[in-house]
Structure formats: C-alpha cells, structure tokens
C-alpha atoms as a PDB file:
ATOM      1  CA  UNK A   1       0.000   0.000   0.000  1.00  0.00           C
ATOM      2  CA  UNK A   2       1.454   3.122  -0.520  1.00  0.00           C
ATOM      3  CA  UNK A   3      -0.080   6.690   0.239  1.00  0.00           C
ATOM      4  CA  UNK A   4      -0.195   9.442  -2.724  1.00  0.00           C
ATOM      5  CA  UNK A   5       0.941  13.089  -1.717  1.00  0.00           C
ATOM      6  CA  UNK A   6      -1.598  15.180  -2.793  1.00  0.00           C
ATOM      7  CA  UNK A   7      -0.288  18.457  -1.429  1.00  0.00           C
ATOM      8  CA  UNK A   8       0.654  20.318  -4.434  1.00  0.00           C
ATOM      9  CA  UNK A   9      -0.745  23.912  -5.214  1.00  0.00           C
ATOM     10  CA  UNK A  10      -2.549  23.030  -8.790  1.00  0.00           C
ATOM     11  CA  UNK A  11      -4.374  19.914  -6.419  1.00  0.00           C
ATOM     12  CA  UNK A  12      -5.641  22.547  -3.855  1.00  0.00           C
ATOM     13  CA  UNK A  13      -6.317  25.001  -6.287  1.00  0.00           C
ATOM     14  CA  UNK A  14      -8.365  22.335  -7.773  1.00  0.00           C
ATOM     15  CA  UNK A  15     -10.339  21.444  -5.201  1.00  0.00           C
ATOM     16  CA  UNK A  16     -11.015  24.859  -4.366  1.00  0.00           C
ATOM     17  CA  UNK A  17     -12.776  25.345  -7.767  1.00  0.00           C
ATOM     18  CA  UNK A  18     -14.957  22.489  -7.459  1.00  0.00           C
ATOM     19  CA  UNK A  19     -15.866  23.887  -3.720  1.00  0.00           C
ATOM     20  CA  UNK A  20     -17.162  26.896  -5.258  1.00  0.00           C
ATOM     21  CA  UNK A  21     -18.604  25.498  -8.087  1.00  0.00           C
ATOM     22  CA  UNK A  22     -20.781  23.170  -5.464  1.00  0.00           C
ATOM     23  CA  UNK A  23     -21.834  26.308  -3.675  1.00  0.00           C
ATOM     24  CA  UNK A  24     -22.626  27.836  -7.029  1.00  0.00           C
ATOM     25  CA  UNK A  25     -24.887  24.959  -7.633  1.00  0.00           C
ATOM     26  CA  UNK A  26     -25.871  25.289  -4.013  1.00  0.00           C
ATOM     27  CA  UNK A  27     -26.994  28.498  -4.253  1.00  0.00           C
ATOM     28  CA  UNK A  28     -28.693  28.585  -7.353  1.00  0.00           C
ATOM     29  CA  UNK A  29     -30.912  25.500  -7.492  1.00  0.00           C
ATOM     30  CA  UNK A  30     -31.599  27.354  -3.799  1.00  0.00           C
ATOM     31  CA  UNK A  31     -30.890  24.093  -1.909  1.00  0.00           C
ATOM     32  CA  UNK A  32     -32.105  23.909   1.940  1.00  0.00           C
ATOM     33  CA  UNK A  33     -30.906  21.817   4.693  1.00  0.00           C
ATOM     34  CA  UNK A  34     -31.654  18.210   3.685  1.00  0.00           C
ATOM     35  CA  UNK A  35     -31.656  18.527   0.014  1.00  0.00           C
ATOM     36  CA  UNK A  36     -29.629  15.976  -2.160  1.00  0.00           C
ATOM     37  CA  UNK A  37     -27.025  17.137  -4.011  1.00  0.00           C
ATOM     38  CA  UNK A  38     -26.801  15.586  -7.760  1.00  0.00           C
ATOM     39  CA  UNK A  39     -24.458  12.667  -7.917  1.00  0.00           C
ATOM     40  CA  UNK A  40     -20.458  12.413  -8.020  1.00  0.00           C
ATOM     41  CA  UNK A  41     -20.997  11.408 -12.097  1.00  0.00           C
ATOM     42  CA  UNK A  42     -23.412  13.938 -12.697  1.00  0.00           C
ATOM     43  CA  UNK A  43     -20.993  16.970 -10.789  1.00  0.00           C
ATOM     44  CA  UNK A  44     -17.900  15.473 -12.489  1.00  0.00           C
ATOM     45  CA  UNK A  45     -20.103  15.771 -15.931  1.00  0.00           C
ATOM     46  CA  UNK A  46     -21.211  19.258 -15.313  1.00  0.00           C
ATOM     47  CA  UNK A  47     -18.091  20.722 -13.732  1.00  0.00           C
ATOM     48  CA  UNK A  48     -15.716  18.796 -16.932  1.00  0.00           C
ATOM     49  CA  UNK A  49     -13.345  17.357 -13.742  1.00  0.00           C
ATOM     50  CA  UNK A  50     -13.059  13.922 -12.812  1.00  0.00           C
ATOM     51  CA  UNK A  51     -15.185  12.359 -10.120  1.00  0.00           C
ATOM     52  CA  UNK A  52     -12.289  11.417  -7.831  1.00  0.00           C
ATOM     53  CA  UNK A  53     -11.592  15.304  -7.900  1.00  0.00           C
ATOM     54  CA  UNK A  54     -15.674  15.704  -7.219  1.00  0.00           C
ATOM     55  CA  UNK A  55     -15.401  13.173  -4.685  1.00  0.00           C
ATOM     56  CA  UNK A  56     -12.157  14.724  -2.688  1.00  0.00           C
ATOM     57  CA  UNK A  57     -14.171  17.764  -2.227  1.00  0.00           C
ATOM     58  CA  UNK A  58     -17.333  16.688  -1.296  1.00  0.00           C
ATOM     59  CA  UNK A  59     -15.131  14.803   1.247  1.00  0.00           C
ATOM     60  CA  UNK A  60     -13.557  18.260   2.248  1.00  0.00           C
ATOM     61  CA  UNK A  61     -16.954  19.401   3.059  1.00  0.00           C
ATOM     62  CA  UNK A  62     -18.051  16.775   4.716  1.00  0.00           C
ATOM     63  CA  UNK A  63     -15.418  16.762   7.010  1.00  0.00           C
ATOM     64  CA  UNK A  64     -16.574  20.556   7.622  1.00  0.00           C
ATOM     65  CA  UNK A  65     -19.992  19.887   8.016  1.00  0.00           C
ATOM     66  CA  UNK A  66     -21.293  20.764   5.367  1.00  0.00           C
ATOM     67  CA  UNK A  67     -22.276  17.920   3.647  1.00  0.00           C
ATOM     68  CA  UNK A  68     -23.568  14.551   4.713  1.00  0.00           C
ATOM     69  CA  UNK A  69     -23.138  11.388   2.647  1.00  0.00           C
ATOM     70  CA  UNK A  70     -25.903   8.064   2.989  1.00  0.00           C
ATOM     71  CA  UNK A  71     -24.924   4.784   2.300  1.00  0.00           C
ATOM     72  CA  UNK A  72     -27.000   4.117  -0.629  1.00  0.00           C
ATOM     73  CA  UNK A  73     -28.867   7.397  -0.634  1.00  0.00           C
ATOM     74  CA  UNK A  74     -26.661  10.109  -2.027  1.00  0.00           C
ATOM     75  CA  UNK A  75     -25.107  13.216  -0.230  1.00  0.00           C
ATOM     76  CA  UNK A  76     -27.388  16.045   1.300  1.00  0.00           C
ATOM     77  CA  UNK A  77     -26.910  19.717   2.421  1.00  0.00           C
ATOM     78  CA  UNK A  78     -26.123  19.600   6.192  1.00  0.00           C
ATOM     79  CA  UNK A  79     -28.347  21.216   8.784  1.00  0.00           C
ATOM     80  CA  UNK A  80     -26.940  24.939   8.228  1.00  0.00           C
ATOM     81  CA  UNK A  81     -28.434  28.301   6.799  1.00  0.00           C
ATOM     82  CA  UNK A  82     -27.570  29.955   3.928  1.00  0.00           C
ATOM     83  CA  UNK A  83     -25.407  32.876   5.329  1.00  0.00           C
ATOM     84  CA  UNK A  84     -23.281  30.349   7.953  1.00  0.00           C
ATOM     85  CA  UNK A  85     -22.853  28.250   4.898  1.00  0.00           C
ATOM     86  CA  UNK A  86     -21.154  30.507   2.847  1.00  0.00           C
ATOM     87  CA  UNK A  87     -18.816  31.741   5.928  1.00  0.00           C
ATOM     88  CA  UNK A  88     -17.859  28.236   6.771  1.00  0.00           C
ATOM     89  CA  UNK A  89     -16.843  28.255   2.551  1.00  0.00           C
ATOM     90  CA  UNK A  90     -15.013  31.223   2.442  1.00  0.00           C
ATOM     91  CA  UNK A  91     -13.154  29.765   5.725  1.00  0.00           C
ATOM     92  CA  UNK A  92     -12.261  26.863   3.466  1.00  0.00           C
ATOM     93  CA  UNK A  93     -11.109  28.350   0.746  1.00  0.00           C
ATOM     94  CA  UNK A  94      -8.774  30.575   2.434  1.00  0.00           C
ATOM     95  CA  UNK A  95      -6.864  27.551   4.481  1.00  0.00           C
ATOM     96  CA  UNK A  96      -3.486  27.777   3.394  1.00  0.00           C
ATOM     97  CA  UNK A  97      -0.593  24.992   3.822  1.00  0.00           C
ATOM     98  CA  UNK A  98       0.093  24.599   7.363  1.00  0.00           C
ATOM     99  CA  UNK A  99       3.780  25.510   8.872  1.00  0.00           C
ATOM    100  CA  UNK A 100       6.224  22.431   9.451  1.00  0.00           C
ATOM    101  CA  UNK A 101       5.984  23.451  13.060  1.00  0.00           C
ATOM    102  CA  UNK A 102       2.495  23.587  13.348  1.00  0.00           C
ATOM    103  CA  UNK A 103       1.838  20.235  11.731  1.00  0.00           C
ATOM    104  CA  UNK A 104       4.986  18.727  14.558  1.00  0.00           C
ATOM    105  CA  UNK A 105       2.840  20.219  17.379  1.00  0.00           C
ATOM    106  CA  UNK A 106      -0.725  19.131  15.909  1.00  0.00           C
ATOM    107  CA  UNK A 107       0.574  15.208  14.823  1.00  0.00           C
ATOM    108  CA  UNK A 108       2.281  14.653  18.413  1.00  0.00           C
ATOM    109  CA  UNK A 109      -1.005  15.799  20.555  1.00  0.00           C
ATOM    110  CA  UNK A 110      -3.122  13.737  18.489  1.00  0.00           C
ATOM    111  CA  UNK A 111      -0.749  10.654  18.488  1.00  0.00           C
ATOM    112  CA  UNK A 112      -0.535  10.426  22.305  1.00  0.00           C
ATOM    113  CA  UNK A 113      -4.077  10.735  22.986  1.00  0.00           C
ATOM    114  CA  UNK A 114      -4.731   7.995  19.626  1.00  0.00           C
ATOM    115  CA  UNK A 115      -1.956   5.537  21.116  1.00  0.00           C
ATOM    116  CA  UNK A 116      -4.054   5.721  24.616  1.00  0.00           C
ATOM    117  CA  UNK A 117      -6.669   5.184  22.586  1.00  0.00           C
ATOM    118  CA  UNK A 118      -5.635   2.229  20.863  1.00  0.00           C
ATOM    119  CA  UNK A 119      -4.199   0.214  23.801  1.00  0.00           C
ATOM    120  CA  UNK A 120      -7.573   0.471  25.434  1.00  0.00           C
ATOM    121  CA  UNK A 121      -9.352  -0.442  22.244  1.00  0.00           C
ATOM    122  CA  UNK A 122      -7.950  -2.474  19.762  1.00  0.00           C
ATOM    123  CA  UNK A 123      -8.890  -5.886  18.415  1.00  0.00           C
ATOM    124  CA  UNK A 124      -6.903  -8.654  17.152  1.00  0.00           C
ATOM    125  CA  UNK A 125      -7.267  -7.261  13.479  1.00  0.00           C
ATOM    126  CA  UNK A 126      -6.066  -3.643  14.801  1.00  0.00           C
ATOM    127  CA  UNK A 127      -2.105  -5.609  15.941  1.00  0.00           C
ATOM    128  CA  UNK A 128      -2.334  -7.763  12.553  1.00  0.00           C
ATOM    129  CA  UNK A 129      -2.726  -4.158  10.691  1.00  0.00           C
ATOM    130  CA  UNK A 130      -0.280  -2.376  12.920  1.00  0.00           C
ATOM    131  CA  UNK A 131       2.130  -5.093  12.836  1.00  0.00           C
ATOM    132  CA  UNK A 132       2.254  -5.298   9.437  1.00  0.00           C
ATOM    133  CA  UNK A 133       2.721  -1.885   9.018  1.00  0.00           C
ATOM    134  CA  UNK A 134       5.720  -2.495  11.370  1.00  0.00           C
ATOM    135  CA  UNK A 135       7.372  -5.411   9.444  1.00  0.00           C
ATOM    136  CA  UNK A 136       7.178  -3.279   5.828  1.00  0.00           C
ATOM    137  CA  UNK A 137       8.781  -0.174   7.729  1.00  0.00           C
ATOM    138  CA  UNK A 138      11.534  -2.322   9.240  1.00  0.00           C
ATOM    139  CA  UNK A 139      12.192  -4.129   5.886  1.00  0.00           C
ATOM    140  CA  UNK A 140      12.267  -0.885   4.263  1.00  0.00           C
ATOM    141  CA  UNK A 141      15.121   0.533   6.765  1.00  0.00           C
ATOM    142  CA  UNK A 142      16.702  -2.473   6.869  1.00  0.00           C
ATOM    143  CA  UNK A 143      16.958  -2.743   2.792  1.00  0.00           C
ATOM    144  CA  UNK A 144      18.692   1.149   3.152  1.00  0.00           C
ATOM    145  CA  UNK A 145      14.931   2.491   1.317  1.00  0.00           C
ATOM    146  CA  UNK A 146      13.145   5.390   2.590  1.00  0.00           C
ATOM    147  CA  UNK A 147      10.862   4.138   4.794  1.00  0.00           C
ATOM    148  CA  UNK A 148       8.714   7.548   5.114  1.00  0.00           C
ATOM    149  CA  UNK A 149       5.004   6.259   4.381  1.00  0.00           C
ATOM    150  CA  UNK A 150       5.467   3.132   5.723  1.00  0.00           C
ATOM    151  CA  UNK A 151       6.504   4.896   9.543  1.00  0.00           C
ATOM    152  CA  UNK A 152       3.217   7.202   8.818  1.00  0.00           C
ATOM    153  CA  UNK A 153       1.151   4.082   7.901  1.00  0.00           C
ATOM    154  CA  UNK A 154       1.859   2.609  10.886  1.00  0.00           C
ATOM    155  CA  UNK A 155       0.970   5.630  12.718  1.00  0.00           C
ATOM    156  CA  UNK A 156      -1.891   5.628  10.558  1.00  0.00           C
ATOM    157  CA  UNK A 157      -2.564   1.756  11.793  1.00  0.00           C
ATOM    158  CA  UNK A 158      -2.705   3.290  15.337  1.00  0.00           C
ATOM    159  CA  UNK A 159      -4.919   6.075  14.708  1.00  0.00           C
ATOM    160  CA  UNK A 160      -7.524   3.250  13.123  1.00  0.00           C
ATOM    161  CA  UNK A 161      -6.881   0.891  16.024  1.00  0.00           C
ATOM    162  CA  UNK A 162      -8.103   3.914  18.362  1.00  0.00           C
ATOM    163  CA  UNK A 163     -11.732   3.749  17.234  1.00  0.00           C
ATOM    164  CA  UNK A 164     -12.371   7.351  17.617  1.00  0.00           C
ATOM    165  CA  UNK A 165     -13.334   7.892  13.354  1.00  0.00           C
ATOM    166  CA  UNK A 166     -12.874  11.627  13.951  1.00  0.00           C
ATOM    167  CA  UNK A 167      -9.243  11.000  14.876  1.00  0.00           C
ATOM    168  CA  UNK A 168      -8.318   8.892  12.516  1.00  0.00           C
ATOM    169  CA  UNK A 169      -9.819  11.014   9.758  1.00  0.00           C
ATOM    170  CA  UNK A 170      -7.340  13.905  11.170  1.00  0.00           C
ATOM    171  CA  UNK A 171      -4.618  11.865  10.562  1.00  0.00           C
ATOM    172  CA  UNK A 172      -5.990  10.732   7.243  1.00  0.00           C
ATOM    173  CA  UNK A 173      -6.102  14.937   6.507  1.00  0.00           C
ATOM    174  CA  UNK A 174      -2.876  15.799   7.745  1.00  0.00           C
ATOM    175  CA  UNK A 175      -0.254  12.757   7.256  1.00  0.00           C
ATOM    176  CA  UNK A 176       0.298  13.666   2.663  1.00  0.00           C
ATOM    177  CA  UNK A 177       1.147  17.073   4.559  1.00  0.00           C
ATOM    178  CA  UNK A 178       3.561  15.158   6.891  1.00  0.00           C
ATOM    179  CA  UNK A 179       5.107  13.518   3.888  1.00  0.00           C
ATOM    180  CA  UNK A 180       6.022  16.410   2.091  1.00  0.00           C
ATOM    181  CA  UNK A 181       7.419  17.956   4.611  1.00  0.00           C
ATOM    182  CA  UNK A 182       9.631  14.868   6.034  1.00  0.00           C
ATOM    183  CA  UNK A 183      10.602  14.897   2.730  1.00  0.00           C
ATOM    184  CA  UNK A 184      11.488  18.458   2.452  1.00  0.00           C
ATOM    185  CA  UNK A 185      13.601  18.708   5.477  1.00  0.00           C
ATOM    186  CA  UNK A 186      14.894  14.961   5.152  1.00  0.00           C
ATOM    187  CA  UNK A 187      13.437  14.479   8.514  1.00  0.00           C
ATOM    188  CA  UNK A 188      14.269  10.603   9.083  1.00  0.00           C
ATOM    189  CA  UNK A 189      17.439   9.581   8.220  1.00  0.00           C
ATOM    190  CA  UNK A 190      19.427   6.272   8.196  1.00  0.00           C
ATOM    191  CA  UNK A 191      20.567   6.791  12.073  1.00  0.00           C
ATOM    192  CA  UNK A 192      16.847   7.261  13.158  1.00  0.00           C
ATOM    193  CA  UNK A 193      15.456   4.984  11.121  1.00  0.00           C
ATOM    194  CA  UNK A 194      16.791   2.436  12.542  1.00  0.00           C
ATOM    195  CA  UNK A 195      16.462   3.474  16.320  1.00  0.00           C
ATOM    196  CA  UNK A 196      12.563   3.975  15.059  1.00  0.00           C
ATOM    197  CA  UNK A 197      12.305   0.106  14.396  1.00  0.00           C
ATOM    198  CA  UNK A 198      12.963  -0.269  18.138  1.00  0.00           C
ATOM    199  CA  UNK A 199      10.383   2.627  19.131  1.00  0.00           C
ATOM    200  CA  UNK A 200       7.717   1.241  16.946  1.00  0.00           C
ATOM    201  CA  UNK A 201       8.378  -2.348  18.399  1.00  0.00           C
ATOM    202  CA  UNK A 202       8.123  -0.834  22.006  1.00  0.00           C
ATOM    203  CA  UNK A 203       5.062   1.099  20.784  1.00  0.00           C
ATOM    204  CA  UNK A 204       3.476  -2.104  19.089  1.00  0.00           C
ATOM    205  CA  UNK A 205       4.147  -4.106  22.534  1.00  0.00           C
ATOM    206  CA  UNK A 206       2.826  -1.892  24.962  1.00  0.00           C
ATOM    207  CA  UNK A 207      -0.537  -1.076  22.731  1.00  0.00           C
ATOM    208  CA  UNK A 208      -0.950  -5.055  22.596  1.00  0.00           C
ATOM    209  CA  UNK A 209      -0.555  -5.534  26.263  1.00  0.00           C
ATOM    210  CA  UNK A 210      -3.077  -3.018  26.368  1.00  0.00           C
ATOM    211  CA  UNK A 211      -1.315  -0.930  28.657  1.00  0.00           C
ATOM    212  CA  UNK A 212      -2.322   2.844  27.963  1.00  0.00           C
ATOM    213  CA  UNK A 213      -0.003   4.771  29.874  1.00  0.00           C
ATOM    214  CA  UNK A 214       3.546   2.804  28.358  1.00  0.00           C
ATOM    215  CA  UNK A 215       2.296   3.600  25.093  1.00  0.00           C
ATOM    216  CA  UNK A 216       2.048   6.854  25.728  1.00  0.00           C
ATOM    217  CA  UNK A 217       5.272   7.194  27.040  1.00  0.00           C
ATOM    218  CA  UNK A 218       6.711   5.100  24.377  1.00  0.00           C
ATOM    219  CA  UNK A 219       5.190   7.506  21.886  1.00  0.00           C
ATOM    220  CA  UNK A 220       6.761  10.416  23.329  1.00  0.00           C
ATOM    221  CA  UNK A 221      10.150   9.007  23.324  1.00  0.00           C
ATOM    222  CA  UNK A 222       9.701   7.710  19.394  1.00  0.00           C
ATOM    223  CA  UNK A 223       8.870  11.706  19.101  1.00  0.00           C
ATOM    224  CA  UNK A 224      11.025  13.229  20.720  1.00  0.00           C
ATOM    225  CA  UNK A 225      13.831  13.917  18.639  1.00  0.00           C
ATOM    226  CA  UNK A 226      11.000  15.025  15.525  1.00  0.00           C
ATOM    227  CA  UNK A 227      10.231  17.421  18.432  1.00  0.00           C
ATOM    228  CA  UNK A 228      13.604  18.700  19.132  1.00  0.00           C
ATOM    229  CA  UNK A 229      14.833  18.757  15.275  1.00  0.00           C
ATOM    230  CA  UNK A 230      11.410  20.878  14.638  1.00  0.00           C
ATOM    231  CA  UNK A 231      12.798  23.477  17.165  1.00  0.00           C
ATOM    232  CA  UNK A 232      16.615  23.710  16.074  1.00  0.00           C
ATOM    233  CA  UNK A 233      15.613  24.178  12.343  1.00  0.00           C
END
C-alpha cells in the first residue's frame, strides 16, 4: 500500500474550484438543509473534472460539516443556513498549507491521545494491521529504502486501532502534509530509522498488552527527537 501526496498547489487550487462550483450549484438551485445534491458522475459531468476530484471535495466538506453522505442514498446539504454556509466556505477556501511546526505540534497531541486510545481499544485485526505496518517499515530501513510512508502508515494503523473515526480522519487529513514535509527537510534519516524500528516495536508491545499509559510514554520518546529537530531548524 502506498499513500499518494496530494499536497501540491494546482491539487488545492483544484479542489477549491470544485468547492465553489458546489456552492454555485448550491446556491442557485436554492438548496435547503436536507436537500440531495446531484451525484459524483453527474458533478464530475457538469463541472468537466473527474469524479475522484468531485469526490475529494465533497469529502472536504463533509469533514466541515457541510455535507452529509448516505450509504445508498446520495449526499445532502447539512443542517446549516444559507449565510453560515457561505462563511464556513469562504473559511475553506482561504486555508493555506500549514507551517512544518504547526503540523509537529498538531501530529504529536493527536498521536498520544490515539496511542491511549488504541491500547484500550484495539482488536486482534487492529495488531495484525499495525504489525504489518511495522514489518514493511523495518524491511524498508533495513533494505537502506526510505521508509517515510510506511513509519506514517503505521501511525496511521494506530490512529484506526483507536476507534475514535474523527481522529483517525485527522490523521488521514494531515499525514500527505507530513510527507512532504519529512521529505522536504529529510526528517528521518538512516541513524533514526533504525532506532525507530525499536520505538515502533516498544510502541506495538505496549498497545498489545493493552497498557495505555507505556504507550504513551513510548510515543513520546519515538517523538522526541522530531520534536527537538522541529525546534533547532
């Protein structure tokens, strides 16, 4: 498995044009709370941009609020006027790319509480997914690759394994960010990557022996030199 980086400025600009397209449409078919939306096809037909585009976005909103997707019944207008509507849009549209920093500070408060999380709560499938994700970053290192997405998938594995969907779909938001800018500042390299099979081994053990409070602290000690490189740069 391997995770795309969708960061770049043409993708975001993208999206941002089929955001405001949908409120176009939103707007002038005069659509209330609880109205469907037309489908993924027929967006992707009207706007002239593929559906996976049309269906990134209408993931964006969801995320937001804004939207609300049924199983088998389509995706509707969320339970919010007009006028908050279009401020929540505007709000969108004017995220920018977060700072390395920022995205540091943001990934190691949500891993701690997610690694809690998931020593309380995972199941047997949760350690076969995590562990995986473990072996592939190891034999990565250990081959002299860069092991990059496979350490975030594992992370990733976690967030899954801590059952709170709102979590992991932070993670899911933020981790092509993560990439980019590992990759940027050549955050792992061959030194730590190795030391970080050990960490993720003491991280893997302590979430199967369910015991919340030495995953968290093996966590922090797996992060703390991304903490202190984040502050010397």
């Amino acid at each position: 498995m391997k995770l795309e980086i969708l960061t770049k400025s043409e993708h975001r600009t993208t999206q941002n044009e089929i955001i405001s397209k949908i409120r176009e449409l939103m707007i002038f078919k005069n659509l209330e709370p609880g109205d469907k939306l037309p489908s993924e096809r027929m967006l992707s037909e009207k706007f002239g941009i593929s559906r996976s585009n049309v269906r990134e976005a209408i993931q964006k909103l969801e995320f937001y609020g804004i939207l609300i997707s049924k199983p088998q019944s389509g995706t509707f207008m969320a339970d919010i006027g007009q006028v908050a509507m279009n401020g929540m849009i505007e709000d969108i549209l004017g995220l920018g790319d977060p700072d390395f920093k920022s995205l540091v500070e943001m990934r190691i408060l949500l891993e701690l509480k997610t690694v809690r999380l998931a020593a309380q709560r995972r199941t047997e499938e949760d350690l076969i997914k995590i562990e995986e994700a473990l072996e592939a970053y190891s034999q990565k290192v250990i081959n002299g690759e860069d092991a990059v997405q496979e350490d975030l998938l594992f992370h990733l594995a976690i967030a899954k394994a801590s059952g709170n969907s709102t979590m992991n779909t932070f993670m899911l938001i933020i981790t092509p960010e993560i990439i980019t800018n590992f990759e940027q500042h050549h955050v792992c390299d061959k030194d730590q990557s190795f030391k970080g099979i050990q960490e993720h081994k003491d991280i893997f053990e302590a979430i199967k022996e369910q015991d919340t409070q030495k995953a968290k602290q093996m966590m922090k000690i797996h992060f703390n030199a991304l903490y202190q490189y984040c502050y010397n740069i």
